[in-house]
Protein backbone atom coordinates (compact mmCIF):
# COMPACT_ATOMS: atom_id res chain seq x y z
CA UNK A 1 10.45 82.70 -254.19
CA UNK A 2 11.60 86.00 -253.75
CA UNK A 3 8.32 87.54 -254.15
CA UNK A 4 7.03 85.59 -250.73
CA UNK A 5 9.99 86.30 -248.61
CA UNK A 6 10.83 89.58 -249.54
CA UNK A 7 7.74 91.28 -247.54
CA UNK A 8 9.36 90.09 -243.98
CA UNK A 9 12.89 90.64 -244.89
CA UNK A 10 12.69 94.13 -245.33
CA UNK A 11 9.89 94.96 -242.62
CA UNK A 12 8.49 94.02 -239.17
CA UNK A 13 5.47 92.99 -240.74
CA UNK A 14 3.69 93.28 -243.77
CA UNK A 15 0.75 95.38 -244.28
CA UNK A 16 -2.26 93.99 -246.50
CA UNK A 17 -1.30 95.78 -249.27
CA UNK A 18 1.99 94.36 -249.59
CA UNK A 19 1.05 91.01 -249.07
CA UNK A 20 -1.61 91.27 -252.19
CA UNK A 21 0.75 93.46 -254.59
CA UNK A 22 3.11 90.32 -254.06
CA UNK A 23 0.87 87.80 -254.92
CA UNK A 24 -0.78 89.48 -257.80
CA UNK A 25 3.14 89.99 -259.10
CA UNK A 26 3.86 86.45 -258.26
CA UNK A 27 0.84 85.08 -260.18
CA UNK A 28 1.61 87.46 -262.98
CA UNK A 29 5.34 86.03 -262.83
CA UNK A 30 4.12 82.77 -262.88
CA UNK A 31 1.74 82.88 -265.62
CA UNK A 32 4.47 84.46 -268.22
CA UNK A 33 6.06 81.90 -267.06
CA UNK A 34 4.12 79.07 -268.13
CA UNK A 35 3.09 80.89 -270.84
CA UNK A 36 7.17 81.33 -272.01
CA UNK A 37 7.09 77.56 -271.10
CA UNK A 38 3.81 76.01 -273.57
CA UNK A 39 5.70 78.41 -276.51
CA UNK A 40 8.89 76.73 -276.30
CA UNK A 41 7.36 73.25 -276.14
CA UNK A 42 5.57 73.96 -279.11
CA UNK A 43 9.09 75.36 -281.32
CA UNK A 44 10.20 72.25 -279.90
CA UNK A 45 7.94 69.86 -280.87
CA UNK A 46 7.42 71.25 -284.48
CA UNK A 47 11.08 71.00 -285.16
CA UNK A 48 10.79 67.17 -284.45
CA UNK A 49 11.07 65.46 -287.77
CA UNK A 50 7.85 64.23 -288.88
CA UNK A 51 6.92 60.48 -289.54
């Protein structure tokens, strides 16, 4: 969230470049995050006992 905000806190307005380094880092930030998510789902499901 901070990543969309932070562009207006700090400055009048946001130039283009700041606007697109924040949503490249947000996407990046948001695929590690699913990607932290599918690996724990998978530790978590393989430690299930099997039937």
């Amino acid at each position: 969230m901070w990543l969309i905000i932070s562009p207006w806190v700090f400055v009048s307005g946001p130039s283009a470049g700041m606007i697109w380094s924040h949503v490249i880092s947000g996407a990046l930030v948001m695929l590690l995050g699913f990607n932290a998510m599918y690996f724990g789902m998978r530790v978590r499901n393989s430690e299930a006992p099997h039937a």
